[in-house]
Protein backbone atom coordinates (compact mmCIF):
# COMPACT_ATOMS: atom_id res chain seq x y z
CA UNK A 1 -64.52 68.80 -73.76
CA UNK A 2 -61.54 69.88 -75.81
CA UNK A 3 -59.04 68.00 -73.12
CA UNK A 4 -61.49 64.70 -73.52
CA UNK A 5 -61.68 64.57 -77.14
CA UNK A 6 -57.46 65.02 -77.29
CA UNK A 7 -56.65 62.80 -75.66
CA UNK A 8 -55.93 64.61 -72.00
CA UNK A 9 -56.62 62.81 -68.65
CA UNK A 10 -60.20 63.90 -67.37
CA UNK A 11 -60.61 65.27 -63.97
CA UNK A 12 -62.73 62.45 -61.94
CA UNK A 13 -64.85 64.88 -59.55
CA UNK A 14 -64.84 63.12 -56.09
CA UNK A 15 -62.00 60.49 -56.64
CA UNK A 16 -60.21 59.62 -53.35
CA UNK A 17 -56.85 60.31 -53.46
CA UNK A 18 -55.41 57.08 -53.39
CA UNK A 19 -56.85 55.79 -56.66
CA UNK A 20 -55.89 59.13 -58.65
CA UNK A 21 -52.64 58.65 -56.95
CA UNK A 22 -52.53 55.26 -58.38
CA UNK A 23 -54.26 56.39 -61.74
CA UNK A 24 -51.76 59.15 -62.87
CA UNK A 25 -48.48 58.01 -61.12
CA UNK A 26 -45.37 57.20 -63.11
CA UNK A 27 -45.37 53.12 -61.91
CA UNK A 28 -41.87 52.41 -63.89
CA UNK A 29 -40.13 54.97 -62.09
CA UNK A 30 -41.68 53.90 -58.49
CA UNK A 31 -41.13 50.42 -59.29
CA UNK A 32 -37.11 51.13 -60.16
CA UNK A 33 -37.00 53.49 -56.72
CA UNK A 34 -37.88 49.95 -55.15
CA UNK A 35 -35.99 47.69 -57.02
CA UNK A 36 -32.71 49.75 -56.49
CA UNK A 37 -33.52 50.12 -52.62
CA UNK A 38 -34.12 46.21 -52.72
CA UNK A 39 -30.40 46.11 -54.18
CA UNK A 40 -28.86 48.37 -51.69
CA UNK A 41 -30.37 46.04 -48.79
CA UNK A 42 -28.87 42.79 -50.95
CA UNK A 43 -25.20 44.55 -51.44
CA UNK A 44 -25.83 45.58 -47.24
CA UNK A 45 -25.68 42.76 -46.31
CA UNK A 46 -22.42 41.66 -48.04
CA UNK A 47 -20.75 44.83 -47.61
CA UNK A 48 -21.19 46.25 -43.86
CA UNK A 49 -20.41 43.07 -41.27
CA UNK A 50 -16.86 43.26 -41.87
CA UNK A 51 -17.27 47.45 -40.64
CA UNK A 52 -19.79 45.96 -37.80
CA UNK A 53 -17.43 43.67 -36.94
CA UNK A 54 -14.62 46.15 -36.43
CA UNK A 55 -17.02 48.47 -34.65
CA UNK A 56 -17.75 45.93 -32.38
CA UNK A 57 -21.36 45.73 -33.73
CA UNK A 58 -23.92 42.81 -34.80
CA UNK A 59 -23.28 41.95 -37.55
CA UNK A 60 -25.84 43.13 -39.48
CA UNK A 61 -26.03 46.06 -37.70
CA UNK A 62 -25.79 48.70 -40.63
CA UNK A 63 -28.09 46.51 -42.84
CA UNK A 64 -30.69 46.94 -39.50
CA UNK A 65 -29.99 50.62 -39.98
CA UNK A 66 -30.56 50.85 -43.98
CA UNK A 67 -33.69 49.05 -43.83
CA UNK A 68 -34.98 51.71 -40.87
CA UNK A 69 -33.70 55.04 -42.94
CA UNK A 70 -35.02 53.78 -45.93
CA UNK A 71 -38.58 52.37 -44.88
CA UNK A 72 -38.63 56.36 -43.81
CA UNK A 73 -37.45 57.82 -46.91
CA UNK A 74 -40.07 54.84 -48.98
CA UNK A 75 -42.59 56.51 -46.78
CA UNK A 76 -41.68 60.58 -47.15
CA UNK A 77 -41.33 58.89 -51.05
CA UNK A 78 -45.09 57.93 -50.95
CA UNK A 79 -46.42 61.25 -49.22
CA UNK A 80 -44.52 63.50 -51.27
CA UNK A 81 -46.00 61.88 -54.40
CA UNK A 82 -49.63 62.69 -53.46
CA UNK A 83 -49.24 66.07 -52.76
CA UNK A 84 -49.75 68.76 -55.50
CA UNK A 85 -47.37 71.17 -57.11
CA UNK A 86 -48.55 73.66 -54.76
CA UNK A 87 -48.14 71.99 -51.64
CA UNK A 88 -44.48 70.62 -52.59
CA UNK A 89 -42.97 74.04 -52.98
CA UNK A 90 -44.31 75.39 -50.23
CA UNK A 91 -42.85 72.52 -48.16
CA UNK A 92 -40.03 72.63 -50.26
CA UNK A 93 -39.25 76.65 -49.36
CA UNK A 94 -39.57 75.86 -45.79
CA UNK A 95 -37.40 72.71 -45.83
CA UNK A 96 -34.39 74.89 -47.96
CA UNK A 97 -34.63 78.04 -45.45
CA UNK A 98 -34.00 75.47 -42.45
CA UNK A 99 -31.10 73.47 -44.50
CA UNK A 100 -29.97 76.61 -46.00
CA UNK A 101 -29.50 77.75 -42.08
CA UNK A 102 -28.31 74.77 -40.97
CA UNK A 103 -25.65 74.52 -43.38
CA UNK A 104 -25.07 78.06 -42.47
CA UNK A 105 -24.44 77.08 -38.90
CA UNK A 106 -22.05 73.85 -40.08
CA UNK A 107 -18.53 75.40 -39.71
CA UNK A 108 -19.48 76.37 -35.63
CA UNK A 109 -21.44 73.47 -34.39
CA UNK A 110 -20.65 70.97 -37.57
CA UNK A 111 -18.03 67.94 -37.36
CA UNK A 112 -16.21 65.82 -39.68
CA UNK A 113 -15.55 62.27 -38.27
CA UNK A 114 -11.79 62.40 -38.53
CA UNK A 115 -12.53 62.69 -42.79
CA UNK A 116 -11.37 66.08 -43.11
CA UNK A 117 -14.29 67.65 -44.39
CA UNK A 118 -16.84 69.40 -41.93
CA UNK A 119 -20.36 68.17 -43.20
CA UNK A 120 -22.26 66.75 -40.19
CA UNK A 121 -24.22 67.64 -37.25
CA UNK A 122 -23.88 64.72 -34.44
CA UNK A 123 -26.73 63.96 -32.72
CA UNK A 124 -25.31 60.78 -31.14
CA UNK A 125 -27.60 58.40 -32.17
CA UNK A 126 -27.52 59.30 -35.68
CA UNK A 127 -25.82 62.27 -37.70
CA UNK A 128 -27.30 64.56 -40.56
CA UNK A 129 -26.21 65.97 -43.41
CA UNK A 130 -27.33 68.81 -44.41
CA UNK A 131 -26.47 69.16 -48.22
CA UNK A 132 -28.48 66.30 -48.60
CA UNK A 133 -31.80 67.74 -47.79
CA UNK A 134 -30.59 71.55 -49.25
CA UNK A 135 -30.46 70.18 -52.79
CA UNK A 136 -33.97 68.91 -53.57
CA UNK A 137 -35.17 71.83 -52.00
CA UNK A 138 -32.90 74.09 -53.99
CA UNK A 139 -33.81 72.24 -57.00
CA UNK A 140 -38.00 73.60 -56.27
CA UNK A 141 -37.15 77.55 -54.89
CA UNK A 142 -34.85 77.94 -58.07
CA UNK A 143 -37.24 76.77 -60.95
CA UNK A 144 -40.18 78.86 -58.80
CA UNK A 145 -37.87 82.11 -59.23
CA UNK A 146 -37.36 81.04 -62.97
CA UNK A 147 -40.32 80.72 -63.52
CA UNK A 148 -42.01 83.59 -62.02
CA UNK A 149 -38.98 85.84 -63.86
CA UNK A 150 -41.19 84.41 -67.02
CA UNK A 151 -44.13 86.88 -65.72
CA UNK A 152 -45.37 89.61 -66.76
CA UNK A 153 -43.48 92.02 -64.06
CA UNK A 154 -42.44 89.70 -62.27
CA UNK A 155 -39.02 89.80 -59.96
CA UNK A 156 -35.61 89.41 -61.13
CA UNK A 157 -35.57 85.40 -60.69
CA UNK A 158 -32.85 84.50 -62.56
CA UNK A 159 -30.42 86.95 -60.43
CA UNK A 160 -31.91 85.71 -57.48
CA UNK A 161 -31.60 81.75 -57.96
CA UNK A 162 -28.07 82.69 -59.10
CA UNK A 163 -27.42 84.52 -55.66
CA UNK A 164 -29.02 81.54 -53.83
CA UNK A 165 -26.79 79.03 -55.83
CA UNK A 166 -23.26 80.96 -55.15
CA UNK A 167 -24.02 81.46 -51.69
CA UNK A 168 -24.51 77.35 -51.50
CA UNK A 169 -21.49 76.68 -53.32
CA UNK A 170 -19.16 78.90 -51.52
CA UNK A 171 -20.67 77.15 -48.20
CA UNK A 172 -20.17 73.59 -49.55
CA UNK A 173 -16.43 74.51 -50.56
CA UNK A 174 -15.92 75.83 -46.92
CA UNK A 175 -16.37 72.41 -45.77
CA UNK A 176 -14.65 71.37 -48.22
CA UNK A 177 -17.45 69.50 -50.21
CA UNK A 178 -16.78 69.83 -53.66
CA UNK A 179 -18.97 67.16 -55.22
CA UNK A 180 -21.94 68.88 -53.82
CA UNK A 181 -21.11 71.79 -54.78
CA UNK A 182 -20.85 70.92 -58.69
CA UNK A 183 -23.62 68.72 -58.35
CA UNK A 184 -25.91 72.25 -56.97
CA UNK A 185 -23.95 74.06 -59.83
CA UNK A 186 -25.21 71.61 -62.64
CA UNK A 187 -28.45 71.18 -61.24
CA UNK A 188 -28.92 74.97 -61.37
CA UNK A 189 -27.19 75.53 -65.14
CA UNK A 190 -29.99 72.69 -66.35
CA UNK A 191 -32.80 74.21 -65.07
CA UNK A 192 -31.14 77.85 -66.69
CA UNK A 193 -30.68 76.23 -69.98
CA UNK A 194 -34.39 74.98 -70.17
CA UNK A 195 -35.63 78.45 -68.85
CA UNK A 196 -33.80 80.00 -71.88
CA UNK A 197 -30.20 80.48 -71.03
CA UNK A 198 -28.29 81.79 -73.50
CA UNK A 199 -25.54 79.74 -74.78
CA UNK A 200 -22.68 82.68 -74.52
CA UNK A 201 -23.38 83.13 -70.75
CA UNK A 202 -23.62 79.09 -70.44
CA UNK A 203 -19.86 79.05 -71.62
CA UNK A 204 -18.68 81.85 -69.89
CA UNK A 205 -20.33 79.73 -67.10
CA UNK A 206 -18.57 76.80 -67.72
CA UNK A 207 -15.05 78.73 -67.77
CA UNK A 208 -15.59 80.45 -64.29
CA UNK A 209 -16.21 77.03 -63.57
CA UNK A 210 -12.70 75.34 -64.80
CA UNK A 211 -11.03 78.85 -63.02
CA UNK A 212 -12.50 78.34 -60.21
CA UNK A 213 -11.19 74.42 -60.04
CA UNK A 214 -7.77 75.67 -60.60
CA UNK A 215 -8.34 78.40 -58.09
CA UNK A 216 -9.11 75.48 -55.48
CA UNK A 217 -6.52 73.20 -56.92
CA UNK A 218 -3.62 75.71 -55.71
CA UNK A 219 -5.18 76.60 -52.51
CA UNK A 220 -6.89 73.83 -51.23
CA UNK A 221 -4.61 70.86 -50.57
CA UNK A 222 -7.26 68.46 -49.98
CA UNK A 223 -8.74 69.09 -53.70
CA UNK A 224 -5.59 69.08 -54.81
CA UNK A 225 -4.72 65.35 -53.26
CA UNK A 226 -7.76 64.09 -55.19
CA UNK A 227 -7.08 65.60 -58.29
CA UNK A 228 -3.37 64.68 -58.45
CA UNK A 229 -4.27 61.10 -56.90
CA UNK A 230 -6.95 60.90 -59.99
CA UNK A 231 -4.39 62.43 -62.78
CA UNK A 232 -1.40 59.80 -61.38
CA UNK A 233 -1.75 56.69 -64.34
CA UNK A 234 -0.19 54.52 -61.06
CA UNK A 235 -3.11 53.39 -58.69
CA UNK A 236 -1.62 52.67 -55.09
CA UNK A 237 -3.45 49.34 -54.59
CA UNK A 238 -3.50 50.51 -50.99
CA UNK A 239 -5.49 52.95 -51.43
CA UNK A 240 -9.66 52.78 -51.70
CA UNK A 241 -8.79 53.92 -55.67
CA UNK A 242 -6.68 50.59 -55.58
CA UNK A 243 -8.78 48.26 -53.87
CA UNK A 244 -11.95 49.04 -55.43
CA UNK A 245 -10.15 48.93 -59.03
CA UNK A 246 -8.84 45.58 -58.19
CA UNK A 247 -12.90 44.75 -56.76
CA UNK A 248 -14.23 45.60 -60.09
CA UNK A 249 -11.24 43.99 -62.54
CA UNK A 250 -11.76 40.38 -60.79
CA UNK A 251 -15.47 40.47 -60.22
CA UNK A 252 -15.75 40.15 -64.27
CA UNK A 253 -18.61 38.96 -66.08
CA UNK A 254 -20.64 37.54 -63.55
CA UNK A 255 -18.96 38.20 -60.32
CA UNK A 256 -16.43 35.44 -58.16
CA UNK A 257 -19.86 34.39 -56.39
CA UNK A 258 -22.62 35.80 -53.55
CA UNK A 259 -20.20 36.55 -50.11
CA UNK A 260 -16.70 35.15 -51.63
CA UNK A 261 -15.77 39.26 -52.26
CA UNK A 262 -12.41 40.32 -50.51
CA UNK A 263 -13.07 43.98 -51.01
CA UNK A 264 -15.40 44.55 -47.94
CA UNK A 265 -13.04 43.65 -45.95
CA UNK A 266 -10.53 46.65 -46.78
CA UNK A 267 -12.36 49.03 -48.15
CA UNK A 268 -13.45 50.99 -45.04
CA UNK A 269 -16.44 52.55 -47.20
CA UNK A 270 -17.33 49.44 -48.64
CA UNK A 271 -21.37 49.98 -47.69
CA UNK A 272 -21.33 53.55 -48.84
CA UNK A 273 -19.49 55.59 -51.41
CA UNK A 274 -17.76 52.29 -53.20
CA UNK A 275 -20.71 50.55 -52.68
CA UNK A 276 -20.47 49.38 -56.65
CA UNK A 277 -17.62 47.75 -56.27
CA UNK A 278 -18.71 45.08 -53.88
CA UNK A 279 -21.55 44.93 -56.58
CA UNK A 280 -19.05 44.58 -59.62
CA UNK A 281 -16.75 41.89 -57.08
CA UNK A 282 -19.64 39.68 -56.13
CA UNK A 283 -21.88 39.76 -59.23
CA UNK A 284 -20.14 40.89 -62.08
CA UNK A 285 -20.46 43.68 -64.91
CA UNK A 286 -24.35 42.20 -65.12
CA UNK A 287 -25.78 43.46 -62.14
CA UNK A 288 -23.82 46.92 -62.64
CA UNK A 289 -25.39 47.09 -66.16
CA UNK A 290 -29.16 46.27 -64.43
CA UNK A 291 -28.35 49.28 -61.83
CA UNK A 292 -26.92 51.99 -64.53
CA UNK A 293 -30.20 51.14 -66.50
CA UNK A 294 -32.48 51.60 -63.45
CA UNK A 295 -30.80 55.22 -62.79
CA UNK A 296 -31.38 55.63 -66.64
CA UNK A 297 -34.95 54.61 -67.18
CA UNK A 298 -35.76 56.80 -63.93
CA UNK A 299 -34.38 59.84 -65.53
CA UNK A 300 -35.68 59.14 -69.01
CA UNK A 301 -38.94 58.17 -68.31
CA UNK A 302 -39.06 61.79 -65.96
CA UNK A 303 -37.75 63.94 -68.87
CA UNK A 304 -40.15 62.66 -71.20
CA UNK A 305 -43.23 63.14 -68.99
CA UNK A 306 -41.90 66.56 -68.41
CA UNK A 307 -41.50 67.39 -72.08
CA UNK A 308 -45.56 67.61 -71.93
CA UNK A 309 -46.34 69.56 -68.98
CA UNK A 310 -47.59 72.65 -69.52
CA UNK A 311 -46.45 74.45 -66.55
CA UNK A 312 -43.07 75.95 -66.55
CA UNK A 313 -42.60 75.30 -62.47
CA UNK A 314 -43.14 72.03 -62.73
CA UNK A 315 -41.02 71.32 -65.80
CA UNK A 316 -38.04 72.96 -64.70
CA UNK A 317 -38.16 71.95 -61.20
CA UNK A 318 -38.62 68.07 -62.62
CA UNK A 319 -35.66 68.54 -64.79
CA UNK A 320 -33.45 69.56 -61.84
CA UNK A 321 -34.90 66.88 -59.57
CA UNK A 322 -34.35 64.14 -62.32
CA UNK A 323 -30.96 65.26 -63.95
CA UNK A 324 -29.24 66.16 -60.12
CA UNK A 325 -30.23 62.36 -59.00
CA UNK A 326 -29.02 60.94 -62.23
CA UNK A 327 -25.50 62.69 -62.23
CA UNK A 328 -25.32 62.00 -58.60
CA UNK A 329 -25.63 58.40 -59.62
CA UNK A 330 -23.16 59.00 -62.75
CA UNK A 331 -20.54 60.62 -60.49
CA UNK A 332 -20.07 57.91 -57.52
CA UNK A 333 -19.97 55.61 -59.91
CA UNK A 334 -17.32 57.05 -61.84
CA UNK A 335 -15.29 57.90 -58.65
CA UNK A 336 -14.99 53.71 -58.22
CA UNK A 337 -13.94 52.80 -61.96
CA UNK A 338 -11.52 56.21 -61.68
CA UNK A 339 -13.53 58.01 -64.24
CA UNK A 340 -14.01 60.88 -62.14
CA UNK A 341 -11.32 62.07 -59.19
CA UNK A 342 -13.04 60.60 -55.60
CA UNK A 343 -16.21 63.01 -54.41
CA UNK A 344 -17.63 61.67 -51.38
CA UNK A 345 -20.48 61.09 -52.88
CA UNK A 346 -23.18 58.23 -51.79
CA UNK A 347 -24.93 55.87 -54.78
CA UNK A 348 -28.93 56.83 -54.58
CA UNK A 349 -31.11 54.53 -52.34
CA UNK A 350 -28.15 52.17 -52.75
CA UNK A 351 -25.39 53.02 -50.75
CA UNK A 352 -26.07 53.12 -46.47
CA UNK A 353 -26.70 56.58 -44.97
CA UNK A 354 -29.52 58.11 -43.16
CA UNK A 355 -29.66 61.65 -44.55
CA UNK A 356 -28.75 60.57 -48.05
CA UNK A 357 -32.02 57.91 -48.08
CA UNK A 358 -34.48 60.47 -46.48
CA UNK A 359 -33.50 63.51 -48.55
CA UNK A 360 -33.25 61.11 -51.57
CA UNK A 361 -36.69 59.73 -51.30
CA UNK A 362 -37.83 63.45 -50.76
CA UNK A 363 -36.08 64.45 -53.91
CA UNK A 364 -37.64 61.76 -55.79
CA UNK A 365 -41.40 61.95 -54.45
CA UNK A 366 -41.35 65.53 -55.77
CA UNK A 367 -40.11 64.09 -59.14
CA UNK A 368 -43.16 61.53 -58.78
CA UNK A 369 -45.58 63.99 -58.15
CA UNK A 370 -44.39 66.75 -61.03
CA UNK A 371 -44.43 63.86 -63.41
CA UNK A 372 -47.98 62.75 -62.42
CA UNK A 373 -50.56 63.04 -65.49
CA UNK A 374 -52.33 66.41 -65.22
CA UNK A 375 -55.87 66.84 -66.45
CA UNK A 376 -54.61 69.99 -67.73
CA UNK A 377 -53.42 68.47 -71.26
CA UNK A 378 -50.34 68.35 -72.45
CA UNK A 379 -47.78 70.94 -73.88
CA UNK A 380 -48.16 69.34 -78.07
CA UNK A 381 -51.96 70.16 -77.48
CA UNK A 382 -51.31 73.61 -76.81
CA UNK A 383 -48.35 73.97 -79.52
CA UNK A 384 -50.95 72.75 -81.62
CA UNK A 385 -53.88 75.24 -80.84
CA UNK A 386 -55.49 72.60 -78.87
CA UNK A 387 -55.77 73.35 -75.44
């Protein structure tokens, strides 16, 4: 009675699942999902027939491909949303142990594609990566250990999730992967700070971080390419830097017009990590602007639903799910305007790749289904006295 009289959602006793699916599902943030996947399929088909082409493909061959991988990851999307809290981090344990392993197992059975950086397994018709699929379910084991460390006598969760996250980000900086790494790193100190962190340890934090970059930068000379290639104020138009800065600086306002872009045809990853530069060429600063504020009313709308859950699992892990896919977002598109130095780093449900679409529509069905309404009531209610 309290919950009905403040305002909570009612359990409905007997309602099939698709209608309280329907009922208590976060519609803006489904409906963006689509509408960015329906871009990523538009800028496809501009971008990858001049890579077809030189593959000796069809030539829409990788647009073929996109739609597949991400009618899969629209449908582990769906499925993911209708399960409950319960069910996704059990799944979501299971599905970290076996990336945790395989990534594990990368540097012996693992291959790079002639880009320097071991991070695939080759399975000849397809390859996977798995850092992809590690980080959503990182995202759900972490805020279950922080969570349970809240407990009366309950395990050392914290120290744990802190192990879990080193051990990741020394593997990804084998490879080298650094992006990933940082991303797992911020993902992790979000999900710390709402648990409680204090703010002493979050700075001493952030400067192991910056000693550990210059650790890398003097011993690493592939980290140290990018970073000196990022810090140089001359941009060798010859470069993917150069061409995509060029893309973006005569695609203007409005763009120079739907297929009359120049950049697909030497930027050789035109359909994945500089994917918004073919946008910015061919339609302009607008349709950039409509994709940044798609990313942004995804993770808005999820932090504010999570500001009113009640459970601590499902807020924290929702607040690493939503902040991880917005940065993610924030940091390839930075790498093309030379914001940030060049990560490797795909554009969510925008940018071609198999493992990048699956594991991305896995990460965001758990963010769909932690931001569901709960007939629980809200957090204000209990603040409040109410619940």
């Amino acid at each position: 009675m309290t919950d009905m009289v403040y305002g909570a959602v009612p359990e409905r006793g007997g309602e099939p699942i698709l209608p309280k699916w329907w009922r208590t599902l976060d519609k803006w943030s489904m409906s963006c999902v689509l509408i960015l996947f329906g871009i990523g399929l538009l800028l496809g088909l501009a971008a990858s027939p001049p890579l077809a082409a030189r593959n000796g493909f069809d030539p829409f061959h990788y647009v073929q491909r996109q739609a597949f991988f991400g009618g899969l990851a629209i449908l582990a999307m769906l499925l993911t949303s209708m399960m409950s809290p319960t069910l996704v981090r059990r799944l979501a344990v299971l599905g970290f142990l076996g990336a945790f392993v395989s990534l594990a197992f990368l540097p012996v059975f693992g291959t790079d594609f002639g880009k320097g950086a071991v991070r695939w397994y080759s399975l000849g018709f397809a390859s996977v990566q798995p850092s992809e699929f590690l980080k959503p379910g990182f995202m759900v084991v972490a805020a279950w250990l922080f969570a349970a460390a809240q407990e009366i006598n309950g395990p050392p969760g914290r120290l744990w999730s802190f192990s879990l996250c080193m051990a990741i980000v020394l593997m990804l900086v084998m490879q080298p992967d650094f992006g990933q790494a940082c991303l797992v790193l911020f993902g992790w100190g979000v999900m710390y700070f709402v648990a409680g962190a204090p703010m002493l340890l979050l700075v001493l934090m952030a400067g192991v971080v910056v000693l550990g970059g210059m650790v890398a930068y003097s011993s690493s000379e592939h980290f140290a390419r990018r970073i000196d290639g990022f810090l140089n104020p001359d941009v060798d138009p010859t470069t993917q830097l150069g061409y995509a800065t060029n893309a973006i600086r005569e695609g203007g306002l409005f763009g120079v017009g739907v297929g009359e872009g120049q950049v697909k045809w030497s930027l050789p990853d035109a359909h994945t990590d500089f994917i918004i530069a073919v946008a910015a060429e061919e339609y302009g600063l607008v349709l950039v602007l409509i994709i940044i504020a798609l990313y942004a009313l995804i993770v808005v709308r999820s932090l504010l639903r999570l500001m009113r859950e009640r459970d601590m699992f499902i807020r924290l892990a929702g607040t690493g799910l939503a902040c991880t896919f917005g940065v993610q977002a924030m940091i390839n598109m930075g790498v093309a305007v030379r914001l940030l130095p060049a990560k490797g780093m795909t554009l969510p449900f925008v940018s071609y790749g198999g493992s990048s679409l699956i594991a991305g529509g896995i990460a965001v069905g758990m963010l769909l289904c932690f931001t569901r309404t709960r007939p629980q009531g809200e957090l204000g209610d209990l603040l409040r006295g109410r619940g």
